[in-house]
Protein backbone atom coordinates (compact mmCIF):
# COMPACT_ATOMS: atom_id res chain seq x y z
CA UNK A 1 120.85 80.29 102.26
CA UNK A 2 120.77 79.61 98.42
CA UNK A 3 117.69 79.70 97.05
CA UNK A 4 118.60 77.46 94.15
CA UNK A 5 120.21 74.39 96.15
CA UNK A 6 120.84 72.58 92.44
CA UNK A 7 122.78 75.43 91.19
CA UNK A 8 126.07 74.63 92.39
CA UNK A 9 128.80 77.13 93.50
CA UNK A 10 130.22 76.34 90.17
CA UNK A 11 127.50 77.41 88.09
CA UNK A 12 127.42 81.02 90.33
CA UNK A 13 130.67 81.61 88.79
CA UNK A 14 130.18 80.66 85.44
CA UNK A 15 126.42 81.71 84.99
CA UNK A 16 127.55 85.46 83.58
CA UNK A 17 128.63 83.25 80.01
CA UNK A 18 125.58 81.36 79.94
CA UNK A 19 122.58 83.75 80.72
CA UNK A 20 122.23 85.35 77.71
CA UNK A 21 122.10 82.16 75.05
CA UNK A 22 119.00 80.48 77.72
CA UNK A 23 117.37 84.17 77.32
CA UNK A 24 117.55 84.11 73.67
CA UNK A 25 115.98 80.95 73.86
CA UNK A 26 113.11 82.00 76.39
CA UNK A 27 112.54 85.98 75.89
CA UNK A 28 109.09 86.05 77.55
CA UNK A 29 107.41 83.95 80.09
CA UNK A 30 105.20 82.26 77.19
CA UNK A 31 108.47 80.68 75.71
CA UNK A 32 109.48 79.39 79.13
CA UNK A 33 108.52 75.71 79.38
CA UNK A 34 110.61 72.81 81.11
CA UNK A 35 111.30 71.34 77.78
CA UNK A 36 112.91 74.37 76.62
CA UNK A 37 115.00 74.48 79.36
CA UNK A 38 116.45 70.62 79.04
CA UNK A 39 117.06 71.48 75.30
CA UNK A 40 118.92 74.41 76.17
CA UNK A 41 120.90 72.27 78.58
CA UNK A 42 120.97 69.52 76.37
CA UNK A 43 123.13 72.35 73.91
CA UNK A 44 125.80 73.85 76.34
CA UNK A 45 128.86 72.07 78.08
CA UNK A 46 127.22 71.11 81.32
CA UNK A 47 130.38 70.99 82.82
CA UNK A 48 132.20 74.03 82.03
CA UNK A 49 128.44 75.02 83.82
CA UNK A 50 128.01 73.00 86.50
CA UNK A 51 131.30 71.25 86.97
CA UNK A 52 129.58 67.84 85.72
CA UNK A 53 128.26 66.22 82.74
CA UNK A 54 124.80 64.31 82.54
CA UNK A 55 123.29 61.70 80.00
CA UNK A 56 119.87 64.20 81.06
CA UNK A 57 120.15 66.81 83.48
CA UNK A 58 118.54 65.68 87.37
CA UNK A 59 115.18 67.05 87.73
CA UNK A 60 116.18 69.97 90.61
CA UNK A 61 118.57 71.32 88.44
CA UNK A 62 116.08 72.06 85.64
CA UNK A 63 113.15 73.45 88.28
CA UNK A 64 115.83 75.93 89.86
CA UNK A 65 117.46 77.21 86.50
CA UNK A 66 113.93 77.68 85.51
CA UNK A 67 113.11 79.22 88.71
CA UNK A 68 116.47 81.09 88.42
CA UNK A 69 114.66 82.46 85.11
CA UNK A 70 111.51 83.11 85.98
CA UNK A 71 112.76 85.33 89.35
CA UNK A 72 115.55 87.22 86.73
CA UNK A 73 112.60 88.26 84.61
CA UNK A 74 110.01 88.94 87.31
CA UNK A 75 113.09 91.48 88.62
CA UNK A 76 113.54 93.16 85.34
CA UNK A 77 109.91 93.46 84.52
CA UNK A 78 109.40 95.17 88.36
CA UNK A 79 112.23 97.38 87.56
CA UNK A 80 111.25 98.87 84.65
CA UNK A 81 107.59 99.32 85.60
CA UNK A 82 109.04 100.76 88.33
CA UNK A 83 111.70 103.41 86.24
CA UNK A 84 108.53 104.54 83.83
CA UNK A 85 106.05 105.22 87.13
CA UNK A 86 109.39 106.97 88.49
CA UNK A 87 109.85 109.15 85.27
CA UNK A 88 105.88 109.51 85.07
CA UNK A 89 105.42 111.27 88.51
CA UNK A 90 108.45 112.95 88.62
CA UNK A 91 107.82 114.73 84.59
CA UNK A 92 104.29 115.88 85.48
CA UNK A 93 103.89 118.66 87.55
CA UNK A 94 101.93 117.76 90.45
CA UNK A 95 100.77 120.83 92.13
CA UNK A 96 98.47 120.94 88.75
CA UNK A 97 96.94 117.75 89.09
CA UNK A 98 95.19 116.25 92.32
CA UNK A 99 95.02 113.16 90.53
CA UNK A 100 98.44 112.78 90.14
CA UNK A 101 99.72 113.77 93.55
CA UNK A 102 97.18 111.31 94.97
CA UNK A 103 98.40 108.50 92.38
CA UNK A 104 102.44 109.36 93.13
CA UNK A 105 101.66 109.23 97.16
CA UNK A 106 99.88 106.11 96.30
CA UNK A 107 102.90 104.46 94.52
CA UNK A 108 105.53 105.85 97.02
CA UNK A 109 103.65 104.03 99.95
CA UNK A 110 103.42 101.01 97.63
CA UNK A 111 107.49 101.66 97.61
CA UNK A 112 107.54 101.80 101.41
CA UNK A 113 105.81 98.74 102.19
CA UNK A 114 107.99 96.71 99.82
CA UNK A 115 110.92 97.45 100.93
CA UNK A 116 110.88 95.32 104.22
CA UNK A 117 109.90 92.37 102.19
CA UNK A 118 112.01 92.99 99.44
CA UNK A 119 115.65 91.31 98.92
CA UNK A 120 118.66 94.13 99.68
CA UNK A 121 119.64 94.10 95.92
CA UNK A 122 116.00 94.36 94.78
CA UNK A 123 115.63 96.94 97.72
CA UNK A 124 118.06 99.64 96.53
CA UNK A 125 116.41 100.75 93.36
CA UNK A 126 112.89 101.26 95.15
CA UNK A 127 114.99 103.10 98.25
CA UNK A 128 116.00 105.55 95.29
CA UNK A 129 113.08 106.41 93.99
CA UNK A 130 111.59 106.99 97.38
CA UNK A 131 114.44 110.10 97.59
CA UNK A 132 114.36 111.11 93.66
CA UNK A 133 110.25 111.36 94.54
CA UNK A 134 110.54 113.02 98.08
CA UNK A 135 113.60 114.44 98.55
CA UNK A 136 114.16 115.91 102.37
CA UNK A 137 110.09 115.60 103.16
CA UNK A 138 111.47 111.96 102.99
CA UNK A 139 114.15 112.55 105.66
CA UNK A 140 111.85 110.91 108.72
CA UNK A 141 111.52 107.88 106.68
CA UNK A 142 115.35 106.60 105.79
CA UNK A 143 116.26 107.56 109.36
CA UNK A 144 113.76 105.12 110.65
CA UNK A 145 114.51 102.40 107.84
CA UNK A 146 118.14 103.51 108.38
CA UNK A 147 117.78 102.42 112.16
CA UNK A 148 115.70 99.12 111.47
CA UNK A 149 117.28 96.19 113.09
CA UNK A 150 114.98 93.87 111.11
CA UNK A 151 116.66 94.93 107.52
CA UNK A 152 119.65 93.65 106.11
CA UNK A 153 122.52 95.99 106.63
CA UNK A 154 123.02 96.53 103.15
CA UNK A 155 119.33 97.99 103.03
CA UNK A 156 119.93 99.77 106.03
CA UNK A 157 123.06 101.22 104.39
CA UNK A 158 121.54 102.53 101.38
CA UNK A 159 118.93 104.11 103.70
CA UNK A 160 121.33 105.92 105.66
CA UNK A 161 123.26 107.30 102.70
CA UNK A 162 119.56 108.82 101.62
CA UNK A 163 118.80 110.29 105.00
CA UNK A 164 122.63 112.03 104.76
CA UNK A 165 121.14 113.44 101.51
CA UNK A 166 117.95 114.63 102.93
CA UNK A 167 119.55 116.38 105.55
CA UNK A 168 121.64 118.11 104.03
CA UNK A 169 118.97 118.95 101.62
CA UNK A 170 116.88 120.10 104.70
CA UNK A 171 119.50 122.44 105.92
CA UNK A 172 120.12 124.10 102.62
CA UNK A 173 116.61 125.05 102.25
CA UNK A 174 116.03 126.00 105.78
CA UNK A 175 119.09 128.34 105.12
CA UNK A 176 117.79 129.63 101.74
CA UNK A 177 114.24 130.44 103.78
CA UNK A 178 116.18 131.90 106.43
CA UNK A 179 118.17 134.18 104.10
CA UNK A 180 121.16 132.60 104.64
CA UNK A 181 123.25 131.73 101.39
């Protein structure tokens, strides 16, 4: 199902040489207005775009582009908040600092319950964290999102691939405890 019904299979493949001039143009949410978005249109080739030209561009197509936006930025902001909390917790050393272990258990369950929700793509970088975070103790976890029919099966990919990691993890340090190298 495409979430942006106005934005043509035409403008999927020719959206790559168009995203950065409508950032330019609308770097933060305050610059991102509907009228912003019809000038901007108003200034490119709405066919090479879209495969059609307009006299002014249909209403739908202007709420999905800036929908289209809005979701792009909402991504990258989550991402990066989510790469500094993952650099945060995993610089500090948390057998010092309650607080900390408390606040990084607290964001990894935050993690978790996302996931489910969470579009594959959007999933992946949140599934990695979980492991950088975790490592094996983790291991129980991406075998049972690994095994959940409910999740797409690129999720449930990625998931698997961490649980391989986690067990072999596992049995390296149980061989290391047990002595053997």
């Amino acid at each position: 199902m495409n979430s942006y019904p106005a934005l043509n299979d035409h403008f999927d493949e020719a959206w790559v040489f168009f995203g950065r001039d409508l950032t330019a143009r609308m770097p933060t949410f305050r610059d991102a207005d509907r009228a912003t978005v019809v000038a901007w249109l108003s200034s490119i080739d709405t066919e090479l775009l879209f495969g059609e030209r307009w006299a002014e561009p249909p209403d739908a197509v202007v709420d999905d582009l800036s929908r289209l936006w809005a979701n792009g930025k909402a991504i990258g902001l989550s991402a990066s908040a989510v790469r500094w909390l993952q650099a945060a917790f995993r610089d500090g050393d948390p057998s010092e600092d309650p607080a900390l272990v408390r606040d990084r258990e607290r964001f990894v369950a935050l993690l978790k319950s996302a996931i489910p929700r969470l579009p594959w793509r959007e999933a992946m970088q949140p599934i990695g964290v979980i492991w950088s975070l975790g490592h094996d103790r983790e291991l129980e976890y991406f075998a049972a999102l690994a095994d959940d029919p409910a999740l797409h099966p690129k999720t449930r990919a990625e998931a698997a691939h961490y649980r391989e990691i986690c067990e072999d993890e596992r049995a390296a340090r149980e061989a290391q405890e047990g002595g053997i190298e």
